[in-house]
C-alpha atoms as a PDB file:
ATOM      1  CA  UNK A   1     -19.367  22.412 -18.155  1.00  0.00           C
ATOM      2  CA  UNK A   2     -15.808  23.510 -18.655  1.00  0.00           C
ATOM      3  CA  UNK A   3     -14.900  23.632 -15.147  1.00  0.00           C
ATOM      4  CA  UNK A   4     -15.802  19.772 -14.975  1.00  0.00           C
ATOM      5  CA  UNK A   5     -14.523  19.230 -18.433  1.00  0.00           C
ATOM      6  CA  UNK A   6     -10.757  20.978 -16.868  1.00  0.00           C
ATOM      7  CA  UNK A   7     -11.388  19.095 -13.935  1.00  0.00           C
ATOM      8  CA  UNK A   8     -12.017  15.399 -15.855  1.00  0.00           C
ATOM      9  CA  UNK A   9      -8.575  16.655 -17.642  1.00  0.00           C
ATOM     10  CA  UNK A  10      -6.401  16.855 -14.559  1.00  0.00           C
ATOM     11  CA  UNK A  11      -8.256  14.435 -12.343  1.00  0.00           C
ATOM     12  CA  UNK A  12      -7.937  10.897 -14.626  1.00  0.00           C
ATOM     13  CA  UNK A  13      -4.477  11.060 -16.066  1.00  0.00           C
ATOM     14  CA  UNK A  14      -3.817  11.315 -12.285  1.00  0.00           C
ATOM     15  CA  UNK A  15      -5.676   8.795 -11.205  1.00  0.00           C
ATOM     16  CA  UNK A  16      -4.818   6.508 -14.025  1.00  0.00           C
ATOM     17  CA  UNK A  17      -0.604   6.902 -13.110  1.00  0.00           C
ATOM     18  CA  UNK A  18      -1.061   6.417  -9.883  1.00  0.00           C
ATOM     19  CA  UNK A  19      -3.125   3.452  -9.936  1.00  0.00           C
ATOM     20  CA  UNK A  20      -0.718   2.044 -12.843  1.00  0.00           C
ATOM     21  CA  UNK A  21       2.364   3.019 -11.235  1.00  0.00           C
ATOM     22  CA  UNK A  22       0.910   1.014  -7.548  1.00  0.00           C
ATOM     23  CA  UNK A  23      -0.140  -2.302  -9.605  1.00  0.00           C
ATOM     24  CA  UNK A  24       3.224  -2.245 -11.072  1.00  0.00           C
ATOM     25  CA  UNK A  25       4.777  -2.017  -7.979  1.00  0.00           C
ATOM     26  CA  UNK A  26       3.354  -4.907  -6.704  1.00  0.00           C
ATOM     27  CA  UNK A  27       4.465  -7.524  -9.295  1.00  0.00           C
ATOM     28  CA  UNK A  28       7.987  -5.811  -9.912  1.00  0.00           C
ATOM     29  CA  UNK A  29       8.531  -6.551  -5.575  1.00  0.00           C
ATOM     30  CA  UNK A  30       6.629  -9.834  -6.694  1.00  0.00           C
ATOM     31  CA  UNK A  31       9.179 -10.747  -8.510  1.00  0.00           C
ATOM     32  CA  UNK A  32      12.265  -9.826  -6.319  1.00  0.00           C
ATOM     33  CA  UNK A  33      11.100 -12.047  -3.825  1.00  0.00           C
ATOM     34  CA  UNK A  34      10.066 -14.878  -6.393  1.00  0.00           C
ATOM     35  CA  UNK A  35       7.319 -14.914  -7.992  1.00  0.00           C
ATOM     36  CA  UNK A  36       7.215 -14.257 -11.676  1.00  0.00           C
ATOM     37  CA  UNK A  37       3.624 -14.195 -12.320  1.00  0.00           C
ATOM     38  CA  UNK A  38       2.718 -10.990 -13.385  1.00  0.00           C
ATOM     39  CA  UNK A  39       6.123 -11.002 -16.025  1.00  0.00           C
ATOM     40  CA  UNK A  40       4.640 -14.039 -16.943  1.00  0.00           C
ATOM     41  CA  UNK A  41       1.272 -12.083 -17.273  1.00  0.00           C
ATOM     42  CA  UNK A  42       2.817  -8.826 -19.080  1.00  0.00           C
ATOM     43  CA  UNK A  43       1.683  -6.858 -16.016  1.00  0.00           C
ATOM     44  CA  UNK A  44       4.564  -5.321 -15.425  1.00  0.00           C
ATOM     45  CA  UNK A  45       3.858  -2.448 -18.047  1.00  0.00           C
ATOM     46  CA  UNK A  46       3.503   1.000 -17.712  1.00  0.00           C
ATOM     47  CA  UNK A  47       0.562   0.363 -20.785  1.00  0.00           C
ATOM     48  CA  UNK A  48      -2.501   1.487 -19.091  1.00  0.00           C
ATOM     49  CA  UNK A  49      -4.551  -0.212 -21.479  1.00  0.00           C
ATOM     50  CA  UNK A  50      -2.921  -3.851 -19.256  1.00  0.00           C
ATOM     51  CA  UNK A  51      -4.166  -2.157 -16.177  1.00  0.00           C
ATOM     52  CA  UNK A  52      -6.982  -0.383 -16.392  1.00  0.00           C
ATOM     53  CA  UNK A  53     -10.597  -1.364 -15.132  1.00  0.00           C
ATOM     54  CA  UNK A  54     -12.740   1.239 -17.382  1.00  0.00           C
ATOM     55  CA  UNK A  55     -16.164   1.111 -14.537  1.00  0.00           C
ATOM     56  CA  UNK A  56     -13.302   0.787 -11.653  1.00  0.00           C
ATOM     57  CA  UNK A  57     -10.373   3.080 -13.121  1.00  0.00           C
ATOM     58  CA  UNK A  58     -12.469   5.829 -14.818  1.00  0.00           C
ATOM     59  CA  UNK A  59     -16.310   5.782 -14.875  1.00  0.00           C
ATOM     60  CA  UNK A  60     -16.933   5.495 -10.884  1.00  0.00           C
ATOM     61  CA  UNK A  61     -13.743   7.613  -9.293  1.00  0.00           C
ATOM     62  CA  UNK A  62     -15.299  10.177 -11.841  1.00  0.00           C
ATOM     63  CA  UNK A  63     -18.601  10.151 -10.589  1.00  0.00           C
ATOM     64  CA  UNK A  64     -17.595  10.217  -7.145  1.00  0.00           C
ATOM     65  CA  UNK A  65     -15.701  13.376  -8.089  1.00  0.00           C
ATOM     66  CA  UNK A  66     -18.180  15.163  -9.269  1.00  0.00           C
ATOM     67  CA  UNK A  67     -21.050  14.174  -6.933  1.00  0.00           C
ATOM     68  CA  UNK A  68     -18.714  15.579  -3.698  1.00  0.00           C
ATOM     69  CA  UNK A  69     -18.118  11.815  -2.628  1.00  0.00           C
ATOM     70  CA  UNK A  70     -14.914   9.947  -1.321  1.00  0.00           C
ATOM     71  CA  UNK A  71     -13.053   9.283  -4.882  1.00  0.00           C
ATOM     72  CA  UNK A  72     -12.035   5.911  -5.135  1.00  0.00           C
ATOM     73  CA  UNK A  73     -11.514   2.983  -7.753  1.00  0.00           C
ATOM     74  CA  UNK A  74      -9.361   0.130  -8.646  1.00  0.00           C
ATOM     75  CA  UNK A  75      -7.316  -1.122 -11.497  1.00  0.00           C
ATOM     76  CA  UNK A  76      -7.210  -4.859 -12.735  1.00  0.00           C
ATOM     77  CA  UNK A  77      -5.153  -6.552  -9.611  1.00  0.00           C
ATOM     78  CA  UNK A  78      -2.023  -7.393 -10.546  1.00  0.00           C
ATOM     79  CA  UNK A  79      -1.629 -11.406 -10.629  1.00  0.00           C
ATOM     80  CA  UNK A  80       0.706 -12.395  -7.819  1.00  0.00           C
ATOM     81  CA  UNK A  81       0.971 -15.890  -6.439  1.00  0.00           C
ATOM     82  CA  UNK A  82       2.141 -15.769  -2.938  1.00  0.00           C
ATOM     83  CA  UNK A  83       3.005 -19.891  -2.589  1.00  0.00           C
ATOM     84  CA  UNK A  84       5.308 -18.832  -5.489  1.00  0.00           C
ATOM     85  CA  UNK A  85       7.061 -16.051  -3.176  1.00  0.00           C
ATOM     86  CA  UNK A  86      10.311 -17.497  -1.153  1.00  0.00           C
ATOM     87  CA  UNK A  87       8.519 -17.027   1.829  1.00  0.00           C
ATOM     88  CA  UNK A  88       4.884 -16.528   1.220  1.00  0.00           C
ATOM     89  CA  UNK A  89       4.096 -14.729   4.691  1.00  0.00           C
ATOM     90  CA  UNK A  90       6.071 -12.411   5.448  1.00  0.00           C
ATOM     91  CA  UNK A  91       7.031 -11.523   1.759  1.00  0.00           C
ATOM     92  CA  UNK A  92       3.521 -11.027   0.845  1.00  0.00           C
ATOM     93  CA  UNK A  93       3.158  -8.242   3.073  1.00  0.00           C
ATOM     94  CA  UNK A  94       6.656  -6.341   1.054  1.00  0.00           C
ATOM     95  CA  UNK A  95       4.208  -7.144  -2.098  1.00  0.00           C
ATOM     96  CA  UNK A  96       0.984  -5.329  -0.695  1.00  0.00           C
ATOM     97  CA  UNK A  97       3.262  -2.525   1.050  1.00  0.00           C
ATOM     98  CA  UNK A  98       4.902  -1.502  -2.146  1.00  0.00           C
ATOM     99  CA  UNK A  99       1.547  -0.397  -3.706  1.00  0.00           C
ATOM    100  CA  UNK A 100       1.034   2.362  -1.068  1.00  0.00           C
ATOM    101  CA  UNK A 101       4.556   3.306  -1.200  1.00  0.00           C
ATOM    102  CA  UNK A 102       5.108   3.990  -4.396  1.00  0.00           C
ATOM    103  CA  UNK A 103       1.793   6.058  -4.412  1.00  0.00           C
ATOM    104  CA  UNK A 104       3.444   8.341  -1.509  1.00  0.00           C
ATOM    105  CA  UNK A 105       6.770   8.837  -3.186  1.00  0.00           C
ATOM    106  CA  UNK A 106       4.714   9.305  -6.004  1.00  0.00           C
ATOM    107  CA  UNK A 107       2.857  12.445  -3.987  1.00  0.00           C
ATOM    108  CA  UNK A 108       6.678  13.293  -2.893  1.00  0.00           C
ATOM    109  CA  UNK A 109       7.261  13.561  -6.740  1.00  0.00           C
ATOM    110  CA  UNK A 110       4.197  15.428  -7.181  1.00  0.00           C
ATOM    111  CA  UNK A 111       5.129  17.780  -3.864  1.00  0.00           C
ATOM    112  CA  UNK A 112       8.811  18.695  -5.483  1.00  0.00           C
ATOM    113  CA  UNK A 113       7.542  19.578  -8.848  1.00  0.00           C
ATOM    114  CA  UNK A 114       4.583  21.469  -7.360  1.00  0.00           C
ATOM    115  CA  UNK A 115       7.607  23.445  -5.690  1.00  0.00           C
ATOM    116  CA  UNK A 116       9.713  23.976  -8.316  1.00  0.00           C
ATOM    117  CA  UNK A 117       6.884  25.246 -10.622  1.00  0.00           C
ATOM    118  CA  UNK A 118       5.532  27.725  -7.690  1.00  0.00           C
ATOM    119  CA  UNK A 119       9.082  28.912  -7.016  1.00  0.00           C
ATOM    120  CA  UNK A 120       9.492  31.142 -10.179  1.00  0.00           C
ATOM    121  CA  UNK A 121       5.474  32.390  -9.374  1.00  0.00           C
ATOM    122  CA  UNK A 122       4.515  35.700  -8.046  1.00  0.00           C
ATOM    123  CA  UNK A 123       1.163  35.345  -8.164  1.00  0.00           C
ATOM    124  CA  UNK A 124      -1.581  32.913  -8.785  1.00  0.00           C
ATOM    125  CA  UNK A 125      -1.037  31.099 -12.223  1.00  0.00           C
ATOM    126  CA  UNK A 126      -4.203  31.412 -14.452  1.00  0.00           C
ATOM    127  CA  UNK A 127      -4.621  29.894 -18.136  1.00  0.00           C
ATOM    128  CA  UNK A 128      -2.173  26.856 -18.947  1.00  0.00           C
ATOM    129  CA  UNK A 129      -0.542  27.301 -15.689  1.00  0.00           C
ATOM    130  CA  UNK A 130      -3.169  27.496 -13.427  1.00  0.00           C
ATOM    131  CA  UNK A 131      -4.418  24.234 -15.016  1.00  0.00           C
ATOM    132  CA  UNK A 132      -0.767  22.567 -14.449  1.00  0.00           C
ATOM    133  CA  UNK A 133      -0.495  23.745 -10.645  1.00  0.00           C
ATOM    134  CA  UNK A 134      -4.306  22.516 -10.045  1.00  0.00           C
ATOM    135  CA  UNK A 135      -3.419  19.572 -12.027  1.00  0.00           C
ATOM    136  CA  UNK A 136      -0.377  18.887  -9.605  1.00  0.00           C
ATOM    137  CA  UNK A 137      -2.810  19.068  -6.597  1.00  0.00           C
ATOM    138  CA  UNK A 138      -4.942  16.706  -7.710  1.00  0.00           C
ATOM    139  CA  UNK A 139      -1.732  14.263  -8.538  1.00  0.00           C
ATOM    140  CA  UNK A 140      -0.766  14.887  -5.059  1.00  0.00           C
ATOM    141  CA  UNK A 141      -4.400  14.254  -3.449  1.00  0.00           C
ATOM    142  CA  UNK A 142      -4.681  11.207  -5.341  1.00  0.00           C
ATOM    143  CA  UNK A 143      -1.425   9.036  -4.634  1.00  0.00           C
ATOM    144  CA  UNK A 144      -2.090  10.076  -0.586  1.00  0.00           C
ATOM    145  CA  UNK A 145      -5.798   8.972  -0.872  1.00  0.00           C
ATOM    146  CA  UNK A 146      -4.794   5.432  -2.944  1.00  0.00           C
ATOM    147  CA  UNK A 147      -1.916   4.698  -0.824  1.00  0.00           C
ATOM    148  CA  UNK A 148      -4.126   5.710   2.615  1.00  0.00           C
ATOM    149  CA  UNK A 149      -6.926   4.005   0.871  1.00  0.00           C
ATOM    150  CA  UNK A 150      -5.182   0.941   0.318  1.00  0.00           C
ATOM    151  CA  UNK A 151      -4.028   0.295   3.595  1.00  0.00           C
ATOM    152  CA  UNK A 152      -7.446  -0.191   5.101  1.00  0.00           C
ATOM    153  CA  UNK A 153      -7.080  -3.247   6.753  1.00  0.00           C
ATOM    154  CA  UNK A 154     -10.756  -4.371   5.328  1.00  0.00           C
ATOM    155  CA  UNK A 155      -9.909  -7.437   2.178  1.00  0.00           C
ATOM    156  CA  UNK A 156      -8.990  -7.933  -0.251  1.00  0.00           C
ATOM    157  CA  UNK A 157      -7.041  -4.811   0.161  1.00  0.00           C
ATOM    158  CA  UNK A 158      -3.394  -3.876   0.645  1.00  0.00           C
ATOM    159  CA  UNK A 159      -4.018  -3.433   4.375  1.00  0.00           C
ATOM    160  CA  UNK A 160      -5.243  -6.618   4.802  1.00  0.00           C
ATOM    161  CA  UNK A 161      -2.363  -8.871   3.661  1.00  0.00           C
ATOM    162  CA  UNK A 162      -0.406  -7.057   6.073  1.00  0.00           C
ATOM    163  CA  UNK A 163      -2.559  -7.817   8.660  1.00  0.00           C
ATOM    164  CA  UNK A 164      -2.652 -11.221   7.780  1.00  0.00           C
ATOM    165  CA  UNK A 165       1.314 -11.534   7.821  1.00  0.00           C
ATOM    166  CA  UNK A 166       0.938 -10.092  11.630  1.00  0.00           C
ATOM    167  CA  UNK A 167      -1.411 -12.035  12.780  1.00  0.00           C
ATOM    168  CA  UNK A 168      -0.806 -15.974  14.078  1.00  0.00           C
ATOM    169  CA  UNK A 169      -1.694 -18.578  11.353  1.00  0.00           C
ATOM    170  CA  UNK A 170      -4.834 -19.738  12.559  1.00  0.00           C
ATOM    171  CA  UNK A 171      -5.981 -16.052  13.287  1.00  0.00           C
ATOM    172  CA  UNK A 172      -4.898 -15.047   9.818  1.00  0.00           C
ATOM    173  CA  UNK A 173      -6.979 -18.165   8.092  1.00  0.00           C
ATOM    174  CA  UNK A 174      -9.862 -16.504  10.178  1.00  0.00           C
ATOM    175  CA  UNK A 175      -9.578 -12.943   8.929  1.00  0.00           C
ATOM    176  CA  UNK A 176      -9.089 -14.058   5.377  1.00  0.00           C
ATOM    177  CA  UNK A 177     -12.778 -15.602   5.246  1.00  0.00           C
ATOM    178  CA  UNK A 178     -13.522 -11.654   5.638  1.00  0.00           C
ATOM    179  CA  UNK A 179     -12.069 -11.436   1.619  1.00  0.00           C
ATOM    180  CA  UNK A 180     -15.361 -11.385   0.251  1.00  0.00           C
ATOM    181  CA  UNK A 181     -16.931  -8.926   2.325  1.00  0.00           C
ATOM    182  CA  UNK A 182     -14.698  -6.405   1.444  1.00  0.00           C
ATOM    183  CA  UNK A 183     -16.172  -4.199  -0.913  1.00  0.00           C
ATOM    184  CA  UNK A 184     -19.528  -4.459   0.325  1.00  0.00           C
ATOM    185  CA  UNK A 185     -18.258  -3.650   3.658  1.00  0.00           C
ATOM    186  CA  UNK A 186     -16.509  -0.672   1.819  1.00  0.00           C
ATOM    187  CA  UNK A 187     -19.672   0.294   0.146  1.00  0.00           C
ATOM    188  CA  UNK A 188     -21.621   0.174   3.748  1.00  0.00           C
ATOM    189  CA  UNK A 189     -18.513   2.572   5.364  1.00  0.00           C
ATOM    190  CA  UNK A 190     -17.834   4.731   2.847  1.00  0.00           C
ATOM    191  CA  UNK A 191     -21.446   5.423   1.102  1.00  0.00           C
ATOM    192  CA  UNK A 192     -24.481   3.891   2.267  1.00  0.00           C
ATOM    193  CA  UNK A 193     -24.057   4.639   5.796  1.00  0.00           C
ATOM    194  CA  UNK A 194     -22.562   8.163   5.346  1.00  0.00           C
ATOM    195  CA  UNK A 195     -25.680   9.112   3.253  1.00  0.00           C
ATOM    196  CA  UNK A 196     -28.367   7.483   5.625  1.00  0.00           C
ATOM    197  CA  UNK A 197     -26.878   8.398   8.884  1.00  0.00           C
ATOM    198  CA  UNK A 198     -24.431  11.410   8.084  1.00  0.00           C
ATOM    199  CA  UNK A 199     -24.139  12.742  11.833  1.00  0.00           C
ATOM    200  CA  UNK A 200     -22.359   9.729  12.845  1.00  0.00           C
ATOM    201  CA  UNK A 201     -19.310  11.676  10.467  1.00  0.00           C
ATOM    202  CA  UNK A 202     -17.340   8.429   9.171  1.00  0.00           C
ATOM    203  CA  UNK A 203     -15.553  10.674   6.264  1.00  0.00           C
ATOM    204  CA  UNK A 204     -14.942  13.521   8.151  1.00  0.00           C
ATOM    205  CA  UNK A 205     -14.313  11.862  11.577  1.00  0.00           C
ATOM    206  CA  UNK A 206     -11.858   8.925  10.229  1.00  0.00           C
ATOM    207  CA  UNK A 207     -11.676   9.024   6.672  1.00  0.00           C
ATOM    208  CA  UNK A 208     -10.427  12.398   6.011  1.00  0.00           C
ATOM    209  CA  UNK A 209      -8.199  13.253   9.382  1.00  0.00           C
ATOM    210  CA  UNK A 210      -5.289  11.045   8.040  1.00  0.00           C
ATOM    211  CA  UNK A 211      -5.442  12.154   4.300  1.00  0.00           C
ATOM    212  CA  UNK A 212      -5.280  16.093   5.379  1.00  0.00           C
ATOM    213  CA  UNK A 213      -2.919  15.534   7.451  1.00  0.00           C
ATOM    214  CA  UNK A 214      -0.677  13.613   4.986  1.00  0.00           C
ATOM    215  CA  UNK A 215      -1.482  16.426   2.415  1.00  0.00           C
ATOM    216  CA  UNK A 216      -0.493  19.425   4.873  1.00  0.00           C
ATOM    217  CA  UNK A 217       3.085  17.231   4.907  1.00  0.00           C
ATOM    218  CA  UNK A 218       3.367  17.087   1.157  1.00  0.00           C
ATOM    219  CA  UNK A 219       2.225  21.130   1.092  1.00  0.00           C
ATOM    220  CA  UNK A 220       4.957  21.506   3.234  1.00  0.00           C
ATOM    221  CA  UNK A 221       7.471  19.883   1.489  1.00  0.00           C
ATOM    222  CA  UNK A 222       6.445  21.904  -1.646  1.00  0.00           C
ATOM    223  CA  UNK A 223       6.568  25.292  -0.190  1.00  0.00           C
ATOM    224  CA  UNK A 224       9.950  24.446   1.373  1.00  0.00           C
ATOM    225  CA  UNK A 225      11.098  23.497  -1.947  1.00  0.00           C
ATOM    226  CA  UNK A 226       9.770  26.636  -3.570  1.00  0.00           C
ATOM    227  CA  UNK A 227      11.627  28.779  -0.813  1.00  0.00           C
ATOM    228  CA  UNK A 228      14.926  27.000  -1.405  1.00  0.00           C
ATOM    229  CA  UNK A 229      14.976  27.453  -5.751  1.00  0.00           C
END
């Protein structure tokens, strides 16, 4: 009970920044290029209490945790209204790209600190410090999974309004009939069919190549900043 109560501790402030931090990110590039709903909103607040879903944000990532599944969630979508954007195509895909980015410099963040804390460590930190390096793992994990996440090209996520700006116009009108589809589809990759068919390996055959590979970068990057301070 106290491991997953330590665990709960360093796992949803983590989850809750980064999810904050990616919604924010979307209506602050929003508005550069235009469109001022989400200021109009008050979205563009740090205040998790704007942004967070408490079944999407909290409850589920939390169960998935704990049950050994692929943790992921969502946040209340940040408004943005694309025919409001000086050029709706092509700026919409800036708006969904700056979600995952900001998660990854957010891991980058995350990657530095982890280095700076393990530099002046001779050993494996236990008590408060063991919690604050574990807790700086998780923060790492979480903005590679959300920004990897979001760039599924499945709707109504990030991904997908990228892939929409690529594609031709009638191709893209197409593809976006998909939007409601997307989270069941999710569901069907990422749960049902893992649990009913598990040799066919979706998580560990495509889900989880690209995040541990990401991860090993960010690893890197903290150990080289640990060797250098």
């Amino acid at each position: 009970m106290t491991d997953t109560i330590l665990i709960a501790l360093a796992l949803i402030p983590a989850l809750v920044i980064a999810i904050v931090f990616h919604e924010v990110a979307h209506g602050w590039v929003a508005l550069m290029l235009g469109d001022p709903t989400a200021q109009e909103q008050r979205r563009l607040s740090l205040n998790p209490i704007r942004h967070v879903d408490i079944f999407g944000t909290l409850i589920l990532p939390g169960m998935l945790a704990l049950t050994g599944a692929p943790v992921f969630g969502w946040a209340k979508p940040v408004p943005v209204n694309k025919w409001r954007l000086r050029n709706p195509r092509y700026d919409m895909m800036a708006v969904a790209a700056a979600g995952p980015g900001t998660n990854l410099i957010l891991a980058a963040v995350g990657a530095i600190l982890l280095g700076l804390f393990a530099g002046g460590l001779t050993e494996q930190p236990t008590g408060v410090a063991g919690f604050f390096f574990v807790a700086l793992q998780f923060f790492i994990m979480i903005n590679i999974f959300l920004a990897l996440f979001n760039l599924l090209p499945i709707p109504p996520f990030d991904g997908s309004h990228i892939v929409e700006g690529l594609l031709p116009p009638s191709a893209a009108r197409v593809y976006a009939r998909l939007r409601p589809w997307g989270f069941p589809l999710l569901f069907m990759l990422l749960l049902v069919i893992p649990y009913f068919f598990p040799e066919l390996g979706i998580i560990e055959r495509v889900v989880l190549p690209p995040v541990i590979w990401a991860q090993d970068r960010y690893m890197a990057l903290a150990q080289w900043v640990a060797g250098a301070f």
